[in-house]
N, C-alpha and C. Protein backbone atom coordinates (compact mmCIF):
# COMPACT_ATOMS: atom_id res chain seq x y z
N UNK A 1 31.23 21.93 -9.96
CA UNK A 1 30.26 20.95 -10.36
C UNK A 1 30.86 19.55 -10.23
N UNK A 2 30.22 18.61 -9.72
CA UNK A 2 30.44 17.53 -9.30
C UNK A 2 29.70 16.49 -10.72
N UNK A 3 30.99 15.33 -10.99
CA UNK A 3 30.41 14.25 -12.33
C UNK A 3 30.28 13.05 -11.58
N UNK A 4 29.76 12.63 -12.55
CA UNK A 4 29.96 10.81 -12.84
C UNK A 4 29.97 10.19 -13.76
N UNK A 5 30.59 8.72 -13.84
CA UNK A 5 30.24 7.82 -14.85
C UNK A 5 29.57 6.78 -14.81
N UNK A 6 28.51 6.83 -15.69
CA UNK A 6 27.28 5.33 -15.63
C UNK A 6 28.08 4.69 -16.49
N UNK A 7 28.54 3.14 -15.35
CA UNK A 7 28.88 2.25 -16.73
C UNK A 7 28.09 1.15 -16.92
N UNK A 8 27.82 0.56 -18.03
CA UNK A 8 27.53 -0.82 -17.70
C UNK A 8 25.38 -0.54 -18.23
N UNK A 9 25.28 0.04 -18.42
CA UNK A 9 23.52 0.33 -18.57
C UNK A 9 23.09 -0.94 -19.40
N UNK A 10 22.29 -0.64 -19.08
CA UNK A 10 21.10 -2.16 -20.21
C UNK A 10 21.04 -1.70 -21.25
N UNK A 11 20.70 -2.44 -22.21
CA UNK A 11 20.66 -2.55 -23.47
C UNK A 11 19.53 -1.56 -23.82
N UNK A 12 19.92 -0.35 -24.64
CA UNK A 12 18.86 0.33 -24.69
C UNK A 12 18.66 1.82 -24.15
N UNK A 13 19.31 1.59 -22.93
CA UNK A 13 19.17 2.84 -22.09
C UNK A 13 19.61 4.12 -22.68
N UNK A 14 20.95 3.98 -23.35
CA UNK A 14 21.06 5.37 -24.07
C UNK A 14 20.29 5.67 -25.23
N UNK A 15 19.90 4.61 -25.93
CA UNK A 15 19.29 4.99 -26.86
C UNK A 15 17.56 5.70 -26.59
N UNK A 16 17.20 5.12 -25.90
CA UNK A 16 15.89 5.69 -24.94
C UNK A 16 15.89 7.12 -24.28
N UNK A 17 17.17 7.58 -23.37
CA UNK A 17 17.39 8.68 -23.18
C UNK A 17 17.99 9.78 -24.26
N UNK A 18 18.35 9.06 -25.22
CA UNK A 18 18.88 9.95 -26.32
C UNK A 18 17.31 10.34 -27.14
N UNK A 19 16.36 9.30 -27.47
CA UNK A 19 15.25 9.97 -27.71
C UNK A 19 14.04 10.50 -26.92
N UNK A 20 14.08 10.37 -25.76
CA UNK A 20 13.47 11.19 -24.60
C UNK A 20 13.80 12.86 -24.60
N UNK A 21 15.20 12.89 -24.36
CA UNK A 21 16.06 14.10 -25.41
C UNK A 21 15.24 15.04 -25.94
N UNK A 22 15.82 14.44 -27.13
CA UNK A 22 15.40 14.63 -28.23
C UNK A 22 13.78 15.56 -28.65
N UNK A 23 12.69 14.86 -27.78
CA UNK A 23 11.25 15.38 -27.83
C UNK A 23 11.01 16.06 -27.16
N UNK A 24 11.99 16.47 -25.72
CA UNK A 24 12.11 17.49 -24.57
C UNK A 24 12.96 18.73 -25.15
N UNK A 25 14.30 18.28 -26.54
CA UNK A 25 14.76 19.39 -26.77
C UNK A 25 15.61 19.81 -26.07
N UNK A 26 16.06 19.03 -26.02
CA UNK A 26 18.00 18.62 -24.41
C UNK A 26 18.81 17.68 -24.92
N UNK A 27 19.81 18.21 -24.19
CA UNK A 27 20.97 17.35 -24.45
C UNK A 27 20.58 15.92 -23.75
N UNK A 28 20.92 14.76 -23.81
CA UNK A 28 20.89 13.53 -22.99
C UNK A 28 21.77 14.33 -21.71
N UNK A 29 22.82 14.80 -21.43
CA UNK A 29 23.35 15.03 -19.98
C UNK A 29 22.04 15.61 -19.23
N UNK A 30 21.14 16.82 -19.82
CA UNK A 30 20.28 17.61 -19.29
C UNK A 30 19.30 17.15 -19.05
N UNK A 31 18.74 16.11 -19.99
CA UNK A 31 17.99 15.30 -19.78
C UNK A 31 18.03 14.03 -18.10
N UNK A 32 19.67 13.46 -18.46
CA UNK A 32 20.04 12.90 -17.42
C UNK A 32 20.02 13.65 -15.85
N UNK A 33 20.20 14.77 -15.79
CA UNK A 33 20.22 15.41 -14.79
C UNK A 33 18.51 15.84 -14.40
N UNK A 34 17.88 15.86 -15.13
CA UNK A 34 16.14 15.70 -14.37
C UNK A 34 16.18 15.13 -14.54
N UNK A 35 16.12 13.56 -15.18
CA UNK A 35 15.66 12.63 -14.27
C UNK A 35 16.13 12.08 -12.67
N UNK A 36 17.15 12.14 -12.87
CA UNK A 36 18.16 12.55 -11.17
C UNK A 36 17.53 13.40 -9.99
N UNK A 37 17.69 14.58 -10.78
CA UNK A 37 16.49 15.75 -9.98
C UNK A 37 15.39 15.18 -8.48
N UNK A 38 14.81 14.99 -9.99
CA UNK A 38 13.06 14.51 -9.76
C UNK A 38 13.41 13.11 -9.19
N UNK A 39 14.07 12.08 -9.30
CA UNK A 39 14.00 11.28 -8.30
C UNK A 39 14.66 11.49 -7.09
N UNK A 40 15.20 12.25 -6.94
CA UNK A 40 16.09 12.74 -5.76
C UNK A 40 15.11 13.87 -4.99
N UNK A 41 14.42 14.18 -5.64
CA UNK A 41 13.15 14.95 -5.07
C UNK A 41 12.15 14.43 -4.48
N UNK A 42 11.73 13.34 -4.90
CA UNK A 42 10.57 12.34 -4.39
C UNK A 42 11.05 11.44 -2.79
N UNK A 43 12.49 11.24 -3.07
CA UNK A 43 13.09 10.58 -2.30
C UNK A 43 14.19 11.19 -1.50
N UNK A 44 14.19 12.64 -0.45
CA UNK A 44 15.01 13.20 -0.42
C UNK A 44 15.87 12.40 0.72
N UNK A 45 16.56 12.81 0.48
CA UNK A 45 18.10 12.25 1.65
C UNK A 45 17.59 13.00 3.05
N UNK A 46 17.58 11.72 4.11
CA UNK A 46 17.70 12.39 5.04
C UNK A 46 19.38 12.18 6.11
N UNK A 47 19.08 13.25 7.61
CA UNK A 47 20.39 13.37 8.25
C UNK A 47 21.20 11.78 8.74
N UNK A 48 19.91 10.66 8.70
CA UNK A 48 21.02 10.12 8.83
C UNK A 48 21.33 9.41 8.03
N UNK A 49 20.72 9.42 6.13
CA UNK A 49 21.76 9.01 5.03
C UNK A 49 22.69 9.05 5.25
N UNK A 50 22.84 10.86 5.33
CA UNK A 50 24.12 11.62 5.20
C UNK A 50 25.20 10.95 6.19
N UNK A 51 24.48 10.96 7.43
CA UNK A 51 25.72 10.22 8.75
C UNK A 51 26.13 8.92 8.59
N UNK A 52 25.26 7.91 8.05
CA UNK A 52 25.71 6.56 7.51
C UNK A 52 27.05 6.41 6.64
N UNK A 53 27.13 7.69 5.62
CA UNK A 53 28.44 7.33 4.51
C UNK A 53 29.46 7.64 5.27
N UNK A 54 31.08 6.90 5.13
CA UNK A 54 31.72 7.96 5.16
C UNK A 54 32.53 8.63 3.88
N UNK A 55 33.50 9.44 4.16
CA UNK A 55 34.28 10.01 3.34
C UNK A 55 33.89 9.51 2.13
N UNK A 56 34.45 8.62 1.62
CA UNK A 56 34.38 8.05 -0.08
C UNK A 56 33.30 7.52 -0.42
N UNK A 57 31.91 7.97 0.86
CA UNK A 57 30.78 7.45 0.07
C UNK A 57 30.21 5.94 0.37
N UNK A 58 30.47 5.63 0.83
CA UNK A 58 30.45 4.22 1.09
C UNK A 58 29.58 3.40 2.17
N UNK A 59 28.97 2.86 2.20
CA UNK A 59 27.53 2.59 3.69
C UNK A 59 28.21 2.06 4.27
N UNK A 60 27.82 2.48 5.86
CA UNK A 60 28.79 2.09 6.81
C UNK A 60 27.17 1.83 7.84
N UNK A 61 27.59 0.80 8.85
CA UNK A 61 26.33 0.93 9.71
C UNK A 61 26.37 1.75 10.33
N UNK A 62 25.03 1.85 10.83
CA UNK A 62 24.89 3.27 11.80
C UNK A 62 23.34 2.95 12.57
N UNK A 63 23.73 3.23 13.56
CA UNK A 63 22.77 2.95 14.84
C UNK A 63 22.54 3.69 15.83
N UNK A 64 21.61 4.81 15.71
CA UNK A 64 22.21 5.66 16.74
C UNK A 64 21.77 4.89 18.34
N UNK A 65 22.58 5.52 19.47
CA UNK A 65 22.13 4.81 20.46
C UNK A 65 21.28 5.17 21.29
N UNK A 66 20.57 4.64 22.42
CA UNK A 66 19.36 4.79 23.24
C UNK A 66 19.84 6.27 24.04
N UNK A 67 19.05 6.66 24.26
CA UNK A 67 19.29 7.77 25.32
C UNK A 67 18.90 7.40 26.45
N UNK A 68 18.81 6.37 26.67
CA UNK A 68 17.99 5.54 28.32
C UNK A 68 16.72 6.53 28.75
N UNK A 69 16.06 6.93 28.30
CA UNK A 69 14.92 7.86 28.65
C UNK A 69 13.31 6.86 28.67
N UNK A 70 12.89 6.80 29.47
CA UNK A 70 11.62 6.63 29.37
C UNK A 70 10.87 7.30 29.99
N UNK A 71 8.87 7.31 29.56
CA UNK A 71 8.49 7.59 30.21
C UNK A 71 7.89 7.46 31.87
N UNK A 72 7.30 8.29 32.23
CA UNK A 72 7.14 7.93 33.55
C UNK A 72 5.76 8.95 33.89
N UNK A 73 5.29 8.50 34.76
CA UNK A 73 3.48 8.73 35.31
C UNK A 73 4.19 9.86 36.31
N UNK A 74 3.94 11.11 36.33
CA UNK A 74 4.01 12.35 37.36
C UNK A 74 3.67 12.38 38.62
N UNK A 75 4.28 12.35 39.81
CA UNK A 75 3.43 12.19 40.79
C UNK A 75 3.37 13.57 41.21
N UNK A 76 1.68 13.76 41.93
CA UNK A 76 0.64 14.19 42.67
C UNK A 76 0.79 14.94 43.75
């Protein structure tokens, strides 16, 4: 299993997810992890997110290049 650390949140934020919690009947981590989910669901990653990072994660540009292909009218 893979972590993290949120640092730095607005004023409020844990206390909001601690009672969101709370009325769902979860821990805040479990809680934290659907909301993650579900936005990561709405917004899924595509192949070339993935090809943009490298190693440590980090945005790198990425452009893929032309394949020089165009079309063209069939001749008869």
């Amino acid at each position: 299993m893979e972590q993290i650390l949120i640092r730095n949140l607005p004023a409020g934020t844990k206390a909001a997810l601690r009672a969101r919690a709370a009325h769902r009947r979860r821990s805040v981590e479990a809680e934290v992890r659907e909301i993650l989910a579900e936005a990561l669901a709405r917004e899924p990653v595509t192949i070339v997110d993935l090809v943009s990072m490298d190693e440590e994660g980090a945005d790198i540009e990425f452009e893929p290049r032309r394949l020089g292909l165009a079309s063209r009218t069939p001749e008869l």
